[in-house]
PDB file of N, CA and C in Angstrom:
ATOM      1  N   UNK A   1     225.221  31.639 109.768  1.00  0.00           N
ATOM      2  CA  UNK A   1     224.177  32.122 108.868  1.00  0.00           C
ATOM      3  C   UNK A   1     222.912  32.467 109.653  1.00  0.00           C
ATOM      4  N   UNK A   2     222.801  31.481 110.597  1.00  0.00           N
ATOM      5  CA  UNK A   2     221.512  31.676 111.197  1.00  0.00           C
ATOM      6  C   UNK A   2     221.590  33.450 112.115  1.00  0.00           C
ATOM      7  N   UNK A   3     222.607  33.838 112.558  1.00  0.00           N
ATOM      8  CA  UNK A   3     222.811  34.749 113.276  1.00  0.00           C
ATOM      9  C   UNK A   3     222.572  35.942 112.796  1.00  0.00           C
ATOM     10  N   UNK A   4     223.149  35.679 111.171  1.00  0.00           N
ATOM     11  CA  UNK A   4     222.811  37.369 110.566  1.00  0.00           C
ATOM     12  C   UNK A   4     221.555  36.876 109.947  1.00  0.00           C
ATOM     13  N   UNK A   5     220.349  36.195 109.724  1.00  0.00           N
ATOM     14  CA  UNK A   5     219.139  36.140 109.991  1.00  0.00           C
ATOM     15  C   UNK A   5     218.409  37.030 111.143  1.00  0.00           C
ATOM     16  N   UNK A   6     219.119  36.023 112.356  1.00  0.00           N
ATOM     17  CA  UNK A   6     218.131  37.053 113.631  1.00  0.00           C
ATOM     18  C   UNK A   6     218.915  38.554 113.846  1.00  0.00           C
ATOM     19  N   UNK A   7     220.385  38.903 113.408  1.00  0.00           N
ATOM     20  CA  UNK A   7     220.643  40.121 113.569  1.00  0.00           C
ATOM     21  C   UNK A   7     219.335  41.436 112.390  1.00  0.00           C
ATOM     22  N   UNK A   8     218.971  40.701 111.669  1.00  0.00           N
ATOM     23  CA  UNK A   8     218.203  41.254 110.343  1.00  0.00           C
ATOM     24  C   UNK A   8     216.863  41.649 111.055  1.00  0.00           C
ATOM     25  N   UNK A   9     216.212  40.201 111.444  1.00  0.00           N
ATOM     26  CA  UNK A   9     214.962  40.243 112.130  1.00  0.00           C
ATOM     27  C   UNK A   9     214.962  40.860 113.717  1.00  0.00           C
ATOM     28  N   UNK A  10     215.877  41.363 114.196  1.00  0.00           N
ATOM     29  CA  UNK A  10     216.229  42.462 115.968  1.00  0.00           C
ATOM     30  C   UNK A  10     216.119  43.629 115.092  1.00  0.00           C
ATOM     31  N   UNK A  11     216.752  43.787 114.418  1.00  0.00           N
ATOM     32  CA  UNK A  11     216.982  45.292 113.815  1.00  0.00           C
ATOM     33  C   UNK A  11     216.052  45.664 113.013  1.00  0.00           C
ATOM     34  N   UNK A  12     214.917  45.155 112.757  1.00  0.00           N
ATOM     35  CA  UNK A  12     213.941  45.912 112.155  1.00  0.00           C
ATOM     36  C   UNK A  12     213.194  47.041 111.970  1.00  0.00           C
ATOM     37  N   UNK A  13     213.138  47.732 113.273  1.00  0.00           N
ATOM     38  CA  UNK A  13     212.876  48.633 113.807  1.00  0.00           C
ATOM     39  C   UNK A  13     214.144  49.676 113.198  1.00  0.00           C
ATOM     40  N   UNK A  14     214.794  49.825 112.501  1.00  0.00           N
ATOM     41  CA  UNK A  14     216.257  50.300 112.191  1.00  0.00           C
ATOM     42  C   UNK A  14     215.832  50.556 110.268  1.00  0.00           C
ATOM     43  N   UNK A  15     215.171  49.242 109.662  1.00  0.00           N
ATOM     44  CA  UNK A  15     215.153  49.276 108.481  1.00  0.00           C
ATOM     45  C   UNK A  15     214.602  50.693 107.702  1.00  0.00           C
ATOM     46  N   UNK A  16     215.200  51.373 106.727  1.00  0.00           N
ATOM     47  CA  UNK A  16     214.823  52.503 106.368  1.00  0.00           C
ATOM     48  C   UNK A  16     215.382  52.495 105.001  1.00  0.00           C
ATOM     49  N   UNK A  17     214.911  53.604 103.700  1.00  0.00           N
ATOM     50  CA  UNK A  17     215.615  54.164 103.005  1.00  0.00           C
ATOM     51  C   UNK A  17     215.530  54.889 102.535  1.00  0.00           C
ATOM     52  N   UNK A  18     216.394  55.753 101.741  1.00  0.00           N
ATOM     53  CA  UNK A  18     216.181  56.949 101.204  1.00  0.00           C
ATOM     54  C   UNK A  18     214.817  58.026 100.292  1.00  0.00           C
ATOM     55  N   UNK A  19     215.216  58.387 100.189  1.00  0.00           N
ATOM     56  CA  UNK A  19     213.578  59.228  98.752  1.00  0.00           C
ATOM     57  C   UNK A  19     213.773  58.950  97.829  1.00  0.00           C
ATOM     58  N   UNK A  20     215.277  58.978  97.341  1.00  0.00           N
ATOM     59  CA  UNK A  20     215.733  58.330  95.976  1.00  0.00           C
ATOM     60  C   UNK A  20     215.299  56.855  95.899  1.00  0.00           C
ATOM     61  N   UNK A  21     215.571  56.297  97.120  1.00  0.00           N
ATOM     62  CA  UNK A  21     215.580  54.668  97.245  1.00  0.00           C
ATOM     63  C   UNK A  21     213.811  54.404  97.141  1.00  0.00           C
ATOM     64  N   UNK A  22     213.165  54.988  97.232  1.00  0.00           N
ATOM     65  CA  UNK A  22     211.946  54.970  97.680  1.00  0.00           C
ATOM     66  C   UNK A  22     211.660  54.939  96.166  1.00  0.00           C
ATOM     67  N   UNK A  23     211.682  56.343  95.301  1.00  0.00           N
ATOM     68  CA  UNK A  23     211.189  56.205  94.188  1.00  0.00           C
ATOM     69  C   UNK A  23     211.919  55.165  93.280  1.00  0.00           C
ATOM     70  N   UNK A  24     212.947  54.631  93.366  1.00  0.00           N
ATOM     71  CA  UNK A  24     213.495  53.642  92.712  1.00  0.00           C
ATOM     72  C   UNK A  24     212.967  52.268  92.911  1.00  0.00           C
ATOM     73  N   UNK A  25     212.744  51.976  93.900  1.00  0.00           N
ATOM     74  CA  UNK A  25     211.805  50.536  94.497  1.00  0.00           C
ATOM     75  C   UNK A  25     210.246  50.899  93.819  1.00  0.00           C
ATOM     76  N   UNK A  26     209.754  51.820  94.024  1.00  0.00           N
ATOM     77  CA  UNK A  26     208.306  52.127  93.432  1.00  0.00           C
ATOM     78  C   UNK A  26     208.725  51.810  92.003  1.00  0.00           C
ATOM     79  N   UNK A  27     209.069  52.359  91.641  1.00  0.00           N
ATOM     80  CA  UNK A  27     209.920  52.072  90.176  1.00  0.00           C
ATOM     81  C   UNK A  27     210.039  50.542  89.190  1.00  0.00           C
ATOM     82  N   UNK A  28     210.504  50.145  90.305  1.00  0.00           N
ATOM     83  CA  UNK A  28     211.293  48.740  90.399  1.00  0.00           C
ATOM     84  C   UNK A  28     210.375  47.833  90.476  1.00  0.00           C
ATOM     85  N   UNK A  29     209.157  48.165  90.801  1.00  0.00           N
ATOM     86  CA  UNK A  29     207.951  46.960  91.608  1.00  0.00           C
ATOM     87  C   UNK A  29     206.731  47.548  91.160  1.00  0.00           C
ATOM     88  N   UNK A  30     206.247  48.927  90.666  1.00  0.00           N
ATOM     89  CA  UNK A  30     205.011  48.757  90.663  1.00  0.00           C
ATOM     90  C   UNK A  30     204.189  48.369  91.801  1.00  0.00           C
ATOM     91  N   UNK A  31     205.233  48.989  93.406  1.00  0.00           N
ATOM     92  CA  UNK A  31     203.834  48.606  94.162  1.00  0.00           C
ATOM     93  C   UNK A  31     203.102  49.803  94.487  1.00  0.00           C
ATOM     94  N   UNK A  32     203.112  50.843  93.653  1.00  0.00           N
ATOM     95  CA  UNK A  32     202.282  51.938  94.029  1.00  0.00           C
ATOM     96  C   UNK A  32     202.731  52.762  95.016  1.00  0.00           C
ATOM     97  N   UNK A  33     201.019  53.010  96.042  1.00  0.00           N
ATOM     98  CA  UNK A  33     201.233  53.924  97.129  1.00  0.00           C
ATOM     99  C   UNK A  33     201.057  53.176  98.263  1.00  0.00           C
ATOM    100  N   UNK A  34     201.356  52.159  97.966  1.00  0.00           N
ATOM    101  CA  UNK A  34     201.639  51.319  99.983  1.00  0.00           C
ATOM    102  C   UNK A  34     203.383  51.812 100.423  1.00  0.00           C
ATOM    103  N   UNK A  35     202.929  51.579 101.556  1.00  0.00           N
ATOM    104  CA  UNK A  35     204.100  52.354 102.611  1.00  0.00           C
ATOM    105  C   UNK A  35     205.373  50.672 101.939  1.00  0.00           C
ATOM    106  N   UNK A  36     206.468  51.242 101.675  1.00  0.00           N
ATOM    107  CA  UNK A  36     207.598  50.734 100.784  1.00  0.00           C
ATOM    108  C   UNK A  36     207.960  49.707 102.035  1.00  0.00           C
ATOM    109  N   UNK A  37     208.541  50.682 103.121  1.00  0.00           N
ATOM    110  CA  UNK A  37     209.030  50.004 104.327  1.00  0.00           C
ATOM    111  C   UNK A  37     208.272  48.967 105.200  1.00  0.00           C
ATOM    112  N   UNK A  38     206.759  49.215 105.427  1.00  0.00           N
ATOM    113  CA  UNK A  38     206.248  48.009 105.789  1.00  0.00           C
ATOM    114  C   UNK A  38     206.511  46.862 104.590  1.00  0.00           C
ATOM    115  N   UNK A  39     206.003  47.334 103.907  1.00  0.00           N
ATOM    116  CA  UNK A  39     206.377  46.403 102.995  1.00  0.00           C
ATOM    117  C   UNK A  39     206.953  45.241 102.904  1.00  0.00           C
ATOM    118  N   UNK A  40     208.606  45.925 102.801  1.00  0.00           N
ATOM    119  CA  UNK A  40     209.826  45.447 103.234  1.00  0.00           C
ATOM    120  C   UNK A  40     210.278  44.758 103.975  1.00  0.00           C
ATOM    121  N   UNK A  41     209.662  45.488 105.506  1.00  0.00           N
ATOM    122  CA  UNK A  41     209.540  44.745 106.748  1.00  0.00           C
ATOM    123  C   UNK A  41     208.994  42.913 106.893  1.00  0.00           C
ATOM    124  N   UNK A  42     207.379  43.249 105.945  1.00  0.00           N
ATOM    125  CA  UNK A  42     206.397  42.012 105.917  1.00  0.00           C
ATOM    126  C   UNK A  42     207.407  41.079 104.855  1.00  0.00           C
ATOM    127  N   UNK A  43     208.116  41.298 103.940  1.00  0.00           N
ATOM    128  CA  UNK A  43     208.616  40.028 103.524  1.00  0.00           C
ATOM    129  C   UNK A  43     210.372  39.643 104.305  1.00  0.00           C
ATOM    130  N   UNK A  44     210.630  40.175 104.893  1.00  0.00           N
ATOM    131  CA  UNK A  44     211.780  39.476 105.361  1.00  0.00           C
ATOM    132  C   UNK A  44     211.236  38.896 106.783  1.00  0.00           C
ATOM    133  N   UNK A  45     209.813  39.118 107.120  1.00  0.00           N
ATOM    134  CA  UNK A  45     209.209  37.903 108.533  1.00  0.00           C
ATOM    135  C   UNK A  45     208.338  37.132 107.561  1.00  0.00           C
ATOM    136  N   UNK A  46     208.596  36.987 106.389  1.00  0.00           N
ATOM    137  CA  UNK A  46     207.690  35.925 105.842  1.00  0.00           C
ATOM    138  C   UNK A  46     208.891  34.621 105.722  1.00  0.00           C
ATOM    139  N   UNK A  47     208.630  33.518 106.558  1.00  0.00           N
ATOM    140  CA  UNK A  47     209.118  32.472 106.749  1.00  0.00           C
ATOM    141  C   UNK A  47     209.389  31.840 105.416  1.00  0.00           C
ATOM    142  N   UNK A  48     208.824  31.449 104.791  1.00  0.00           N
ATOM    143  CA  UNK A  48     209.174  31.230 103.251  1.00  0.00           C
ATOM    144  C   UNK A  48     209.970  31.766 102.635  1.00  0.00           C
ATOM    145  N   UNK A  49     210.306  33.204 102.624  1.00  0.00           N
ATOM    146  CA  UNK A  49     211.501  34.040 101.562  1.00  0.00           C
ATOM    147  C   UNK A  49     212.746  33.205 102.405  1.00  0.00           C
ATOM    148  N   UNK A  50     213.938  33.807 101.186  1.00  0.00           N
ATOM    149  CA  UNK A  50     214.959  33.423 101.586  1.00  0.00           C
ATOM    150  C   UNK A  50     216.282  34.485 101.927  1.00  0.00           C
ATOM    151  N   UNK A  51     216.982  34.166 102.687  1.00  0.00           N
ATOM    152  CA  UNK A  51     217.540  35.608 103.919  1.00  0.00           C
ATOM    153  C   UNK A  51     219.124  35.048 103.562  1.00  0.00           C
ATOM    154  N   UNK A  52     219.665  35.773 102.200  1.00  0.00           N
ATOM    155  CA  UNK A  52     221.121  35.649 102.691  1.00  0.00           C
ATOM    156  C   UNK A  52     222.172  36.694 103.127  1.00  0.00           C
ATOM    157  N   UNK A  53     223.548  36.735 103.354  1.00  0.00           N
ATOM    158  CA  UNK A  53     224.313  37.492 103.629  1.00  0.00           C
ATOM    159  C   UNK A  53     225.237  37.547 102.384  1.00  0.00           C
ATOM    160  N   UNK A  54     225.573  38.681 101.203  1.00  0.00           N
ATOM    161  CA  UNK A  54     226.671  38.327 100.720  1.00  0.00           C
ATOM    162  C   UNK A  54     227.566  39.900 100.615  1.00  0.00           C
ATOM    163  N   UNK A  55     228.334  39.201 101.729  1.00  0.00           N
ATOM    164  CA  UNK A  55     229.460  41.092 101.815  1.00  0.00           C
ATOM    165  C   UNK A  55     228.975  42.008 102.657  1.00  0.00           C
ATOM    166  N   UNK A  56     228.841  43.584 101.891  1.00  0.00           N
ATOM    167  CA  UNK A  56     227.733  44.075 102.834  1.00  0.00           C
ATOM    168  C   UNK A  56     226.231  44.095 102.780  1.00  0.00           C
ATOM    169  N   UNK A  57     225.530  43.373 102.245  1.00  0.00           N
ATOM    170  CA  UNK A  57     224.071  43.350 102.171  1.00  0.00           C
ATOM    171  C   UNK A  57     223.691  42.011 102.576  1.00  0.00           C
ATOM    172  N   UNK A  58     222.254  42.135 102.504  1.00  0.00           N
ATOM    173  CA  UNK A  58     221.642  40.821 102.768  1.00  0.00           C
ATOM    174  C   UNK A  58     220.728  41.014 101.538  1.00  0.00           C
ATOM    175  N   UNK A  59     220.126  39.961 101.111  1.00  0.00           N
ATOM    176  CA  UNK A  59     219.493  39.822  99.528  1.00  0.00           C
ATOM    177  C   UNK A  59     218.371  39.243 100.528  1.00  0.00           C
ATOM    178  N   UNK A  60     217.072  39.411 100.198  1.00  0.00           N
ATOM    179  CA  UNK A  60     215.784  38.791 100.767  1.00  0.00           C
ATOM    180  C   UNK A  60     215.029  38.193  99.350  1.00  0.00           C
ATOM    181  N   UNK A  61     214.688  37.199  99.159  1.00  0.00           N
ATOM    182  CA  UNK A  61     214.316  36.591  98.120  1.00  0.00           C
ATOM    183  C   UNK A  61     213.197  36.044  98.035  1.00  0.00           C
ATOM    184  N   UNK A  62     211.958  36.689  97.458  1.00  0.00           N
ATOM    185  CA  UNK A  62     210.313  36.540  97.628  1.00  0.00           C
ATOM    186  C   UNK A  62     209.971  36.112  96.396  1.00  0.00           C
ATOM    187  N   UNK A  63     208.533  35.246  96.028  1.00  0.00           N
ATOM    188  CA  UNK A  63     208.647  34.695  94.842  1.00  0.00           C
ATOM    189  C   UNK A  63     208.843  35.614  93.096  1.00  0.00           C
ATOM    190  N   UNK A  64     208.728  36.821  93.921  1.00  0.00           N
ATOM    191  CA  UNK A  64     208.840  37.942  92.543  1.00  0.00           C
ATOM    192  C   UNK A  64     209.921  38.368  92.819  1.00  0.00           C
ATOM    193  N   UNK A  65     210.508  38.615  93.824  1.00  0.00           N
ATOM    194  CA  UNK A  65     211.627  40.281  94.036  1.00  0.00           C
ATOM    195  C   UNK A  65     212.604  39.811  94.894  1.00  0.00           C
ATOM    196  N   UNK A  66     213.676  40.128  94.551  1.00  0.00           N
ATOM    197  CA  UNK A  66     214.879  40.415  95.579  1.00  0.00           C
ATOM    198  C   UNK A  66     215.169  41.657  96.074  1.00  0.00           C
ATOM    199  N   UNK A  67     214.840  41.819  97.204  1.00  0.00           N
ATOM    200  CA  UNK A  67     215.297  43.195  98.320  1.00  0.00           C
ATOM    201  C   UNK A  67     216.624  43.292  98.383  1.00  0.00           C
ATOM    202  N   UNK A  68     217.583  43.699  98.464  1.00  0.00           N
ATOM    203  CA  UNK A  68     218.480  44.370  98.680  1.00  0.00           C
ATOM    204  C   UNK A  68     218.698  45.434 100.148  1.00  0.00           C
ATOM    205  N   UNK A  69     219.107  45.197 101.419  1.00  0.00           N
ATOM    206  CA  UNK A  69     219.410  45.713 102.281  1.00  0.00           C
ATOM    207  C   UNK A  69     220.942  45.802 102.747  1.00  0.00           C
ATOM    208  N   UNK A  70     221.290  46.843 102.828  1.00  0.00           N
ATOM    209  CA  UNK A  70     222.603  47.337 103.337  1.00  0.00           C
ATOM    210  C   UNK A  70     223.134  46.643 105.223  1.00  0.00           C
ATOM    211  N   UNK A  71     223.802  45.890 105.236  1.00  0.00           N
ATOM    212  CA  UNK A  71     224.418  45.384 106.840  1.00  0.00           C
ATOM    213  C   UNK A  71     224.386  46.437 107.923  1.00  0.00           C
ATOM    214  N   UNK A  72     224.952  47.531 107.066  1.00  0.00           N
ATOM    215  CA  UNK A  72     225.457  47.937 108.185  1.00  0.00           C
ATOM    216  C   UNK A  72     224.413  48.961 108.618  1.00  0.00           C
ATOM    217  N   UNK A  73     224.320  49.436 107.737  1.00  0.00           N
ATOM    218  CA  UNK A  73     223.053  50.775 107.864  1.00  0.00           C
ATOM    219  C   UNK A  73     221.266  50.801 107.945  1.00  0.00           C
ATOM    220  N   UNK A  74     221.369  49.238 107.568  1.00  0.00           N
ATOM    221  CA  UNK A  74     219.848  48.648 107.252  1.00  0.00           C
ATOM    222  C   UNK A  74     219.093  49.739 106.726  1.00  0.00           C
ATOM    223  N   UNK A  75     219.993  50.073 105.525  1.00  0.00           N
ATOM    224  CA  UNK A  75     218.785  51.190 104.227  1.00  0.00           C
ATOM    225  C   UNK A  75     218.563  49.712 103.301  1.00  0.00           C
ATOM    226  N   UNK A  76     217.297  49.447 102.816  1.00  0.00           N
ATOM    227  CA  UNK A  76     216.764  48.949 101.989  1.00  0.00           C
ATOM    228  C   UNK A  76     217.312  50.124 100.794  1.00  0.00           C
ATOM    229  N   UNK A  77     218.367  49.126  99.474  1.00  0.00           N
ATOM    230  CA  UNK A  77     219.233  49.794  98.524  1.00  0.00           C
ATOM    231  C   UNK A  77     218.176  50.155  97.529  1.00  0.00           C
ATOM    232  N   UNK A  78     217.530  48.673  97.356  1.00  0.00           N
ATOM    233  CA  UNK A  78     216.815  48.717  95.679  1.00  0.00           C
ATOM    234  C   UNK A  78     215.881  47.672  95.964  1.00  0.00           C
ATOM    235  N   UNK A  79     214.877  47.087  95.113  1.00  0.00           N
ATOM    236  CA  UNK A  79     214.121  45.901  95.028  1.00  0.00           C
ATOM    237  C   UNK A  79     214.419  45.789  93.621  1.00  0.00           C
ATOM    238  N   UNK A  80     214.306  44.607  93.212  1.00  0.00           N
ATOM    239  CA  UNK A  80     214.192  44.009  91.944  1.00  0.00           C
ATOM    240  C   UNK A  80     213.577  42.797  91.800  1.00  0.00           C
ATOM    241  N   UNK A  81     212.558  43.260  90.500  1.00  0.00           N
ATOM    242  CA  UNK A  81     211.321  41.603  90.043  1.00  0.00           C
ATOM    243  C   UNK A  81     212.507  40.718  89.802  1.00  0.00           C
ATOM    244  N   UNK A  82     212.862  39.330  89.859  1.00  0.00           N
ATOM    245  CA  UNK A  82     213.324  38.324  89.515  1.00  0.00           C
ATOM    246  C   UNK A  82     213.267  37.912  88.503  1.00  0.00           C
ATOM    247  N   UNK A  83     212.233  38.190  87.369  1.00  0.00           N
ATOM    248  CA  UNK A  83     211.900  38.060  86.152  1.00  0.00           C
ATOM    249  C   UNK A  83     211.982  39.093  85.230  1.00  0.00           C
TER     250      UNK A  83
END
């Protein structure tokens, strides 16, 4: 477990997603016009969220939202509020 953690946190520089994916997360979150991908970036190095693996994605879990990132391709899929 710990491994596809630091494979997540090496590959950052990699994390990306689509225009569709973009307006769907804006969508999804209400976070406006901040850059999606920093974003993204800043909560999966926030020590507190939680980083799992299930299949091909990893789920990042912040006190509002679950990220959704693809293994293999590291496209950030979707975000979703938790509530």
């Amino acid at each position: 477990m710990k491994y596809e953690i630091t494979k997540l946190i090496n590959n950052l520089d990699k994390i990306h997603t689509t225009e569709l994916g973009e307006i769907r997360i804006r969508k999804n979150t209400g976070l406006g016009d901040c850059e999606i991908i920093d974003w993204c970036k800043k909560q999966i190095l926030e020590i507190q969220n939680t980083i799992i693996r299930n299949g091909k994605n990893w789920y990042i879990e912040t006190d509002l939202f679950i990220i959704t990132v693809n293994v293999s391709s590291f496209t950030v899929i979707t975000v979703h509020k938790k509530y």
